[in-house]
N, C-alpha and C. Protein backbone atom coordinates (compact mmCIF):
# COMPACT_ATOMS: atom_id res chain seq x y z
N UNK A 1 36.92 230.13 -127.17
CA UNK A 1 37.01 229.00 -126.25
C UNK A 1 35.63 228.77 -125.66
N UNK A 2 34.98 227.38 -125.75
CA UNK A 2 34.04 226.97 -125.39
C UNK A 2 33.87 226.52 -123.84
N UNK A 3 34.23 226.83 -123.15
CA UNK A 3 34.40 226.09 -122.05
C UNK A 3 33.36 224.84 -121.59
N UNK A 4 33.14 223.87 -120.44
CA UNK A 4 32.06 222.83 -120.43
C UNK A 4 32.29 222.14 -118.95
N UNK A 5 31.37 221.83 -118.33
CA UNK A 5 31.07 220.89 -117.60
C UNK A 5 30.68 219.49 -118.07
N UNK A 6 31.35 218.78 -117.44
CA UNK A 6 31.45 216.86 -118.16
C UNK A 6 29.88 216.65 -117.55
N UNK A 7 29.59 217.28 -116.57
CA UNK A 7 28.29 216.74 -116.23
C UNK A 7 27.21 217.32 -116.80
N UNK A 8 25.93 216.25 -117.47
CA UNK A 8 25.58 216.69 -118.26
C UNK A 8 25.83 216.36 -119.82
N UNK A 9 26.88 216.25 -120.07
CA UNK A 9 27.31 216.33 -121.83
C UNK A 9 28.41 215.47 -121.84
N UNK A 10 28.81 214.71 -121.38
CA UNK A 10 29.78 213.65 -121.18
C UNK A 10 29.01 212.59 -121.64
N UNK A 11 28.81 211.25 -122.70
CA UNK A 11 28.23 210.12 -122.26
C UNK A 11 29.53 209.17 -122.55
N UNK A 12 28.94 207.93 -121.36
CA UNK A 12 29.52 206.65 -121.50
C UNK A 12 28.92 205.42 -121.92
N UNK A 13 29.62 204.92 -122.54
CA UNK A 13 29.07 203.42 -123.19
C UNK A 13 29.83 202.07 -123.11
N UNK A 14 28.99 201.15 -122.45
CA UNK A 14 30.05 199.87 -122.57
C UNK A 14 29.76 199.07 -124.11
N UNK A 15 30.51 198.84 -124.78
CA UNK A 15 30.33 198.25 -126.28
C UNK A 15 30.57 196.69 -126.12
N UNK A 16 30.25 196.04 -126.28
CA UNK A 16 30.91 194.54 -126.17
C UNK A 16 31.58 194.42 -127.25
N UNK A 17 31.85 195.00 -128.90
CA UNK A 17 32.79 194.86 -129.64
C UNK A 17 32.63 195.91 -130.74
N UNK A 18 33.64 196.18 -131.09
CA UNK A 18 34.62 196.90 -132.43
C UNK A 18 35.17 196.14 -133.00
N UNK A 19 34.57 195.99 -134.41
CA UNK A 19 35.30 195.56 -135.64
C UNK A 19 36.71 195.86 -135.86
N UNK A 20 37.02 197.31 -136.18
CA UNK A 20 37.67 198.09 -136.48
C UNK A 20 38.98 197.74 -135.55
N UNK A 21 40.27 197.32 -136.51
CA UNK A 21 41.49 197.16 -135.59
C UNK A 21 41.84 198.49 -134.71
N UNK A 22 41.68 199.81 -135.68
CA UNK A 22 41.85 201.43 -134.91
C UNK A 22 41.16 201.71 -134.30
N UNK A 23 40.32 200.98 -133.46
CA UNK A 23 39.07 201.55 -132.76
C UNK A 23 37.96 202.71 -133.13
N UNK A 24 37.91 202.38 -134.16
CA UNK A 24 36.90 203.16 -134.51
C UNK A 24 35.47 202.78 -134.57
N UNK A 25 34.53 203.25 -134.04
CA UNK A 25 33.64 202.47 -133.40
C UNK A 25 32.49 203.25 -134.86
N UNK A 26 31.58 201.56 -135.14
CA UNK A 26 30.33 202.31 -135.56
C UNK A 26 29.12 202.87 -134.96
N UNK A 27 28.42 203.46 -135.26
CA UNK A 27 26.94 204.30 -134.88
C UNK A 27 26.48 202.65 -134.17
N UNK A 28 26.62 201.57 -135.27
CA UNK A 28 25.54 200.11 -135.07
C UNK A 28 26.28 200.16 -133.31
N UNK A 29 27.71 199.66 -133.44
CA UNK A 29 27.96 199.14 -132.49
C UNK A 29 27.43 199.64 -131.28
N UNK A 30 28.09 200.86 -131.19
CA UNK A 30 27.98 201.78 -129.59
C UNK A 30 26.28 201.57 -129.59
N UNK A 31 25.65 202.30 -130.42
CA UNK A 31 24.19 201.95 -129.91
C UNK A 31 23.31 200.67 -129.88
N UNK A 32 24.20 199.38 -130.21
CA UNK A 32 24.54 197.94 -129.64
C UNK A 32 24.44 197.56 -127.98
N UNK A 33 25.41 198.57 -127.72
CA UNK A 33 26.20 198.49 -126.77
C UNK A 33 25.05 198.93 -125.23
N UNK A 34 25.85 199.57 -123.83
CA UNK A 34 24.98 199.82 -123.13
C UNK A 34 25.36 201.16 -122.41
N UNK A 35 24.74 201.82 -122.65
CA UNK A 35 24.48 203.21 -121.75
C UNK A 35 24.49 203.30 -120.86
N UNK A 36 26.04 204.20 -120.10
CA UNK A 36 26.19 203.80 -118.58
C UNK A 36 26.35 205.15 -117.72
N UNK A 37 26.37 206.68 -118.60
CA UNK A 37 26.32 207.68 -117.83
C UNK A 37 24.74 208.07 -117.33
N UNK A 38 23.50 207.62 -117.50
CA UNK A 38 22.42 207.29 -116.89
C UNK A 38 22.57 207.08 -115.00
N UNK A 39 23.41 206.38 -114.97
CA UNK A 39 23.61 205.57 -113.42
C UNK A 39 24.85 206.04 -112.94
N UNK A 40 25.72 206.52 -113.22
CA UNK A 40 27.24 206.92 -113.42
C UNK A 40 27.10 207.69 -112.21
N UNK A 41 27.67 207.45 -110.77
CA UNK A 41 28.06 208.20 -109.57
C UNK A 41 29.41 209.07 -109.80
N UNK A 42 30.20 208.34 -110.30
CA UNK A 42 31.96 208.52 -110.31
C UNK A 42 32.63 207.91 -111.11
N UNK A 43 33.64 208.49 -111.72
CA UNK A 43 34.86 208.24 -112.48
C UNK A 43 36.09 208.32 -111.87
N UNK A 44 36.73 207.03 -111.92
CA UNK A 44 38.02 207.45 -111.32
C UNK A 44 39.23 206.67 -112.93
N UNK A 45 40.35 207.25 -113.11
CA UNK A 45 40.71 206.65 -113.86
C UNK A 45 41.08 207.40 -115.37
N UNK A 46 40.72 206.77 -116.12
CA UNK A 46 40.73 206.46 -117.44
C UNK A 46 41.75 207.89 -118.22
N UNK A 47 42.82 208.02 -117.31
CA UNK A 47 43.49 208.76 -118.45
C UNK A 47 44.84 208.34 -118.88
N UNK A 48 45.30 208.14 -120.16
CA UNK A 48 46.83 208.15 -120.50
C UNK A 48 47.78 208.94 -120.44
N UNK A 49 48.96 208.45 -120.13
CA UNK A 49 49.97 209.45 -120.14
C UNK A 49 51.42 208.54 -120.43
N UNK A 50 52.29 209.47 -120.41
CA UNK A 50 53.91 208.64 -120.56
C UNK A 50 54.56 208.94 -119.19
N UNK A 51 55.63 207.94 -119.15
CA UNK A 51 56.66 207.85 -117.98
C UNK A 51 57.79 208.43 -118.72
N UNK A 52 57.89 209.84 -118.79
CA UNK A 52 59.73 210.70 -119.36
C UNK A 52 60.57 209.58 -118.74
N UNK A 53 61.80 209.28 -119.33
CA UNK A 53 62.79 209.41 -119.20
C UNK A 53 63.89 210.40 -118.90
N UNK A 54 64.74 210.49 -117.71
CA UNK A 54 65.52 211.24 -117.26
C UNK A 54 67.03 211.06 -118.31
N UNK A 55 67.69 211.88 -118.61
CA UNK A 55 68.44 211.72 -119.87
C UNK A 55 69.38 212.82 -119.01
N UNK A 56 70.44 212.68 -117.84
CA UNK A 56 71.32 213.66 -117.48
C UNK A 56 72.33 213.48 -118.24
N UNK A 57 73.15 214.36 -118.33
CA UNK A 57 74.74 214.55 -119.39
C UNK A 57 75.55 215.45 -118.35
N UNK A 58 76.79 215.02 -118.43
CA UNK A 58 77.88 215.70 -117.58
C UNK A 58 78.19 217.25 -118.55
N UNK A 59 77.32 217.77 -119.54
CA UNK A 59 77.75 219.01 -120.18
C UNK A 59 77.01 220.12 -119.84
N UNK A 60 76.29 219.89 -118.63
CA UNK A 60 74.97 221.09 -118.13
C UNK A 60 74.35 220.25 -116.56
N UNK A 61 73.49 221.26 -115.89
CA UNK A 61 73.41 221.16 -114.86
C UNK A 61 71.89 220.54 -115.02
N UNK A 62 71.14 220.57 -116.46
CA UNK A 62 70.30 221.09 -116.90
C UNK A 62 69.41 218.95 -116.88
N UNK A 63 68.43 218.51 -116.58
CA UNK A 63 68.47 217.16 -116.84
C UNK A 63 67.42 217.13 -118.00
N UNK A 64 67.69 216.73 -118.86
CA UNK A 64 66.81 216.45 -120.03
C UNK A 64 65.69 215.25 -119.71
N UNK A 65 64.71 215.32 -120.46
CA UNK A 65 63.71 213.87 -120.45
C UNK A 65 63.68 213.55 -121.79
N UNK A 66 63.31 212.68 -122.42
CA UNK A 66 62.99 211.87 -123.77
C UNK A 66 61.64 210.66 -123.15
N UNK A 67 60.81 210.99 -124.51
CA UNK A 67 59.67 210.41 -123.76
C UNK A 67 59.71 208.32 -123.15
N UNK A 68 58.94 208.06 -122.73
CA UNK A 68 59.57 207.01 -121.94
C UNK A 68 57.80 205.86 -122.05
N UNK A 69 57.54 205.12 -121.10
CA UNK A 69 56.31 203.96 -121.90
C UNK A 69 55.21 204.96 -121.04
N UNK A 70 54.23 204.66 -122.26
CA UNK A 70 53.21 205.22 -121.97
C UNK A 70 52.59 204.12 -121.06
N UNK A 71 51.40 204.88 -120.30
CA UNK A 71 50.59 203.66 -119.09
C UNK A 71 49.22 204.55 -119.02
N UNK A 72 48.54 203.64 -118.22
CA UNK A 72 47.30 203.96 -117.87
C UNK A 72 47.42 204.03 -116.34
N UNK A 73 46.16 204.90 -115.67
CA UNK A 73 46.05 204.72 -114.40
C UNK A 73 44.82 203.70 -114.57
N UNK A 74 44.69 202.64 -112.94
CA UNK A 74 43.82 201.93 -112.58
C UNK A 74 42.35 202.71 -112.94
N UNK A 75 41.36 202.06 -113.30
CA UNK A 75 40.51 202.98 -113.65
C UNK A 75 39.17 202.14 -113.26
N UNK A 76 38.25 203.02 -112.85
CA UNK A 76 36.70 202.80 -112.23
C UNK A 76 35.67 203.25 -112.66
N UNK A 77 34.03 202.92 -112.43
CA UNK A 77 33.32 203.71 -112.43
C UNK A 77 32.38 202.95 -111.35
N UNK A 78 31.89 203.83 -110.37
CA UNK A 78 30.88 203.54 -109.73
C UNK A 78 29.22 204.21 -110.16
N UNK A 79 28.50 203.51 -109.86
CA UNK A 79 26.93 203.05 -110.09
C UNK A 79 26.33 202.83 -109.00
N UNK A 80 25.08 203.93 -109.49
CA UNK A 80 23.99 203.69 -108.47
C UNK A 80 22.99 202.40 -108.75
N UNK A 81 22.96 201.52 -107.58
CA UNK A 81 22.70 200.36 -107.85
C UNK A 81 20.83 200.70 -107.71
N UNK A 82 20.32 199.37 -108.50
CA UNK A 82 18.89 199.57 -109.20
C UNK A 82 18.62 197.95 -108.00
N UNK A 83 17.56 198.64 -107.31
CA UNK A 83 16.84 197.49 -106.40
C UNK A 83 16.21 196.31 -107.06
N UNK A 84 15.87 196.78 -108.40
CA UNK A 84 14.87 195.58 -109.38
C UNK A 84 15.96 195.18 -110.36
N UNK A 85 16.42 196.15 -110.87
CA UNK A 85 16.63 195.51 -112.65
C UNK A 85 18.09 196.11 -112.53
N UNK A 86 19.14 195.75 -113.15
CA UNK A 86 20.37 196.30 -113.34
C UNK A 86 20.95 195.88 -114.50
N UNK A 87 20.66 196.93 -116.01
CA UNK A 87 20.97 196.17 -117.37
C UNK A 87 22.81 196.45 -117.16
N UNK A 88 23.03 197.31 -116.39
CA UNK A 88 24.82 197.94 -116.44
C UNK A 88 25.34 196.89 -116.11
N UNK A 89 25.46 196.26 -115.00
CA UNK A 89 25.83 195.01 -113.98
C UNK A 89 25.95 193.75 -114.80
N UNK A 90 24.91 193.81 -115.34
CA UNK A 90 24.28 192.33 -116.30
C UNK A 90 25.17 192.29 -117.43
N UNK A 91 25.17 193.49 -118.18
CA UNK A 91 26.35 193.10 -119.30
C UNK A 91 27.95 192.98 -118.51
N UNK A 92 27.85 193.52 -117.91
CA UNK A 92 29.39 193.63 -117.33
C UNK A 92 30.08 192.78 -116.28
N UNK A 93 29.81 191.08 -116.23
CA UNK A 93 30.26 190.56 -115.40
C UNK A 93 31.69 190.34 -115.44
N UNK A 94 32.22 190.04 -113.96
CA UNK A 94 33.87 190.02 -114.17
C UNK A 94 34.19 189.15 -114.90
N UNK A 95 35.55 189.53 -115.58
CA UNK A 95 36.16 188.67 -116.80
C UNK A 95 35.68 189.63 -118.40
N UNK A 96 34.51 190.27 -117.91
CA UNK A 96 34.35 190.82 -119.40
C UNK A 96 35.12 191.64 -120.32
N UNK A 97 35.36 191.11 -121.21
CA UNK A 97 35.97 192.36 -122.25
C UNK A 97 34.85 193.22 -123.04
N UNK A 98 35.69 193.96 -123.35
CA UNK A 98 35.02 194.96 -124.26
C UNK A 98 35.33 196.53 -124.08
N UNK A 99 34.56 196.90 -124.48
CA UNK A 99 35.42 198.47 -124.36
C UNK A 99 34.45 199.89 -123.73
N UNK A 100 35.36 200.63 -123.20
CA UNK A 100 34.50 202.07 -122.78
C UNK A 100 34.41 202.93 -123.55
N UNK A 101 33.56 203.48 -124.01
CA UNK A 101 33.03 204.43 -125.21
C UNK A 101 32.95 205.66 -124.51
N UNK A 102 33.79 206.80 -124.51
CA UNK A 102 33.31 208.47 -123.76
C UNK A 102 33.36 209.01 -124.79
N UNK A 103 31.96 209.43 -125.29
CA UNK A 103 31.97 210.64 -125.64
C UNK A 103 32.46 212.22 -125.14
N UNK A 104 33.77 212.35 -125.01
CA UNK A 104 34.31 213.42 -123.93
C UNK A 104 33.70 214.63 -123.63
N UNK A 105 32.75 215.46 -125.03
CA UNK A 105 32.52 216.52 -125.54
C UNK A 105 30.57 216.07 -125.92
N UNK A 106 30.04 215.30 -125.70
CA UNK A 106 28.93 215.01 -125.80
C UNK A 106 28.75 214.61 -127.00
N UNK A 107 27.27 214.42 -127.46
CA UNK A 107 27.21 214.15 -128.88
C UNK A 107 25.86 215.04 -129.75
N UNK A 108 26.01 214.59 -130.59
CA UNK A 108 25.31 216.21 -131.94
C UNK A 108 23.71 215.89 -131.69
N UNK A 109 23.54 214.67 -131.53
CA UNK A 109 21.72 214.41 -131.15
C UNK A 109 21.16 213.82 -130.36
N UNK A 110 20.58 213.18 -130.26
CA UNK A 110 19.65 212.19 -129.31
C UNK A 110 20.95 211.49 -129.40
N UNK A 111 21.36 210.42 -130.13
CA UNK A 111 22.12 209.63 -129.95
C UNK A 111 23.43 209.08 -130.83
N UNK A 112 24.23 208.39 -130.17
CA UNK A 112 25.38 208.78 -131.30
C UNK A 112 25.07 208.31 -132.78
N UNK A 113 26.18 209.77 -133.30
CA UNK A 113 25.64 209.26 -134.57
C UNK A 113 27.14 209.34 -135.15
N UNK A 114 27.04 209.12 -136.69
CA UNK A 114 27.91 209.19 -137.35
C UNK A 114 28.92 210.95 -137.52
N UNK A 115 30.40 210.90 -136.98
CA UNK A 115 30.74 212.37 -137.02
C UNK A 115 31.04 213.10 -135.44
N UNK A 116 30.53 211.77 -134.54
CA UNK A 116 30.48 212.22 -133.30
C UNK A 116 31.95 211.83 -133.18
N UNK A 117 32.66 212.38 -131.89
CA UNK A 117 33.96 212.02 -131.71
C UNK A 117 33.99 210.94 -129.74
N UNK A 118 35.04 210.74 -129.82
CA UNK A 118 34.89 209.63 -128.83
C UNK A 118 36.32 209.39 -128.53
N UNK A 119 36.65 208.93 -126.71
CA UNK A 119 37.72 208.28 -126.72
C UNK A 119 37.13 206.54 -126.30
N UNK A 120 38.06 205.40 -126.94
CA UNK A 120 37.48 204.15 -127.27
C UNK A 120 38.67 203.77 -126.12
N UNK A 121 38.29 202.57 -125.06
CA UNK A 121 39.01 202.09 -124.27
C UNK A 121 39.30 200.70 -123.99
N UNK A 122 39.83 199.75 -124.57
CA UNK A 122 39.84 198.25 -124.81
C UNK A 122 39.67 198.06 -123.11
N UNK A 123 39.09 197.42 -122.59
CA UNK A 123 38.72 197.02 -120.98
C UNK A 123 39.10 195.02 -121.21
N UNK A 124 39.37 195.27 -119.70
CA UNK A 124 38.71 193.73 -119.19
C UNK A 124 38.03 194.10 -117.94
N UNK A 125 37.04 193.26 -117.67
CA UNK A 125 36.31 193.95 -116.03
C UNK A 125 37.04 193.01 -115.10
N UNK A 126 37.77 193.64 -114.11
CA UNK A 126 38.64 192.65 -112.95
C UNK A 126 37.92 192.77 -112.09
N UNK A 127 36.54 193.38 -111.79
CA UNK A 127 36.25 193.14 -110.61
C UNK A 127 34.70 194.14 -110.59
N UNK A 128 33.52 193.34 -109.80
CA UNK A 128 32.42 194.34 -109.80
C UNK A 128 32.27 194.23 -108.21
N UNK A 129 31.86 195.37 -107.43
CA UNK A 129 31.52 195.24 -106.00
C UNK A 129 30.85 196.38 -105.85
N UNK A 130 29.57 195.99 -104.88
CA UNK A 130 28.60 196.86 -104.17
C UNK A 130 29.91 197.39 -102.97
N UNK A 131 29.55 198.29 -102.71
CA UNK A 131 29.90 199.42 -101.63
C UNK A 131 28.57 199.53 -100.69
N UNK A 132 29.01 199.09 -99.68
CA UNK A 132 27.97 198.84 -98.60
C UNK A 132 28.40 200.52 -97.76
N UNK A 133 27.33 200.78 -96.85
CA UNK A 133 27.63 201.70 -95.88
C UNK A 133 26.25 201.79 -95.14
N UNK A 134 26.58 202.74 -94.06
CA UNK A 134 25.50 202.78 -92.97
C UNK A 134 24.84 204.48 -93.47
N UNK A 135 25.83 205.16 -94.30
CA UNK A 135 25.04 206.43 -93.81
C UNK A 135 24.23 206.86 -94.86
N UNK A 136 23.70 208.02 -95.08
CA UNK A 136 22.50 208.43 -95.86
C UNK A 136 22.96 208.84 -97.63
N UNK A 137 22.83 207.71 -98.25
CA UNK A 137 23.25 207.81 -99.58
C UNK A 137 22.70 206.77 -100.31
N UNK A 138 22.44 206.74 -101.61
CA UNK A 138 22.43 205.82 -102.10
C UNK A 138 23.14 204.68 -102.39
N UNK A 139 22.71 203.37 -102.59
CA UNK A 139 23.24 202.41 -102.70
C UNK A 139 23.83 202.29 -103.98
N UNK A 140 25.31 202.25 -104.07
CA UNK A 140 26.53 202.09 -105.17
C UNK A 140 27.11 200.48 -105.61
N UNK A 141 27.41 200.73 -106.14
CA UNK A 141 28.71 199.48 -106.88
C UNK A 141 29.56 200.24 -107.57
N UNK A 142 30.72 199.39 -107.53
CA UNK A 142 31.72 200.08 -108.26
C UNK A 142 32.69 198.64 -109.64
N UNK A 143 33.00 198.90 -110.59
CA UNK A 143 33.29 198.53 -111.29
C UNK A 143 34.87 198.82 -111.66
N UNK A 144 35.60 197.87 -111.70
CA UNK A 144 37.10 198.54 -111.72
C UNK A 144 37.16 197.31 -112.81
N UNK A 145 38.01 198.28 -114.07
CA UNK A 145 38.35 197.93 -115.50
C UNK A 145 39.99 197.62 -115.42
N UNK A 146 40.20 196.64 -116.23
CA UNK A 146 42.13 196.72 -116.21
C UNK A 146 42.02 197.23 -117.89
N UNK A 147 42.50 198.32 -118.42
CA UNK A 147 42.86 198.51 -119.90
C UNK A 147 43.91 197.43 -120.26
N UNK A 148 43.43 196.87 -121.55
CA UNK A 148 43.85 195.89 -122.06
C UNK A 148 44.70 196.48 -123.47
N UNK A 149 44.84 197.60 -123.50
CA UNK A 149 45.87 198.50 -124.79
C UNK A 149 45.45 199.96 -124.56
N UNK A 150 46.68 200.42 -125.52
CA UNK A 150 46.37 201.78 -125.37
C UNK A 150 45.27 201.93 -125.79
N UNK A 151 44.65 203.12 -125.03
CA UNK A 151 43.45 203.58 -125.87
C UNK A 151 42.91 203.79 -127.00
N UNK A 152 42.14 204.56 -127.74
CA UNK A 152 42.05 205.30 -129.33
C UNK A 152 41.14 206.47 -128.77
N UNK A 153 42.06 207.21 -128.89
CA UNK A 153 41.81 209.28 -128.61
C UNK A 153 40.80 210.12 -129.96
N UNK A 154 40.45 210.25 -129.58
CA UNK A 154 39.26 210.96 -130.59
C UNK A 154 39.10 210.36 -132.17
N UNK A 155 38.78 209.16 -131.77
CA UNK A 155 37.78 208.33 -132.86
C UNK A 155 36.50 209.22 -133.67
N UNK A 156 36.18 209.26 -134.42
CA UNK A 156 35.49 209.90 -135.05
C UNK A 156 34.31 208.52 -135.76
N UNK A 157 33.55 208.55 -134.76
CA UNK A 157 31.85 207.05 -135.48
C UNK A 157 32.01 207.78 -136.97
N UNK A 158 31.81 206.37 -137.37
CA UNK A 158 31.40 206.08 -138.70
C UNK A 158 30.04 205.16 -139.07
């Protein structure tokens, strides 16, 4: 068992498109695309799961589940905002589609390549906002995504 810290060896990518109906993303695209664990404060979000179904029977005390619709939670990422230039912001105005690229497990070189694995996240952007405050921190924005389908769980670039 390898164990790991996401920080560090985690990257994220916003892609503006995938060919591929299975989400399988190419090397061209993602490195198309824009590099967003650079600026990356926080993640909130981005995992799937199912809603069980409760399945009781009058023959046991015992309540069964059977699996039930899968969903997403609301999902975010906040950014340390850039006083001059902001390429993250710029591709990503609200209304945008396109998708979140995590490399969950990092990737084999400098940059992705073919063989790397990935979870692929169909997005729309519902909303971009600076986070104002008075106290001693850097200046943020936060970005909140609505998933637009299930995900695609360890894609493998081609």
């Amino acid at each position: 068992m390898a164990r790991f810290m996401r920080k560090g060896i985690t990257r994220f990518y916003f892609v503006p498109t995938i060919a591929s109906a299975t989400l399988v993303p190419t090397t061209a695209e993602v490195t198309a695309g824009t590099r967003l664990d650079t600026q990356l404060a926080d993640v909130n979000g981005f995992r799937y799961s199912n809603n069980p179904i409760n399945v009781p029977d009058m023959s046991s005390t015992f309540v069964a589940n059977i699996p039930g619709e899968d969903s997403v939670e609301a999902s975010n990422l906040t950014f340390y905002e850039d006083k001059t230039t902001n390429a993250i912001k710029t591709a990503q105005p609200k209304a945008t589609t396109g998708y979140i690229v995590i490399f969950y497990s990092g990737i084999a070189g400098a940059s992705p390549a073919i063989g790397d694995k990935a979870d692929v996240w169909p997005i729309q952007v519902a909303s971009v906002g600076r986070a104002y405050t008075a106290g001693n921190e850097a200046a943020q924005y936060q970005i909140i995504y609505a998933p637009t389908a299930a995900p695609g769980e360890e894609k493998v670039l081609t």
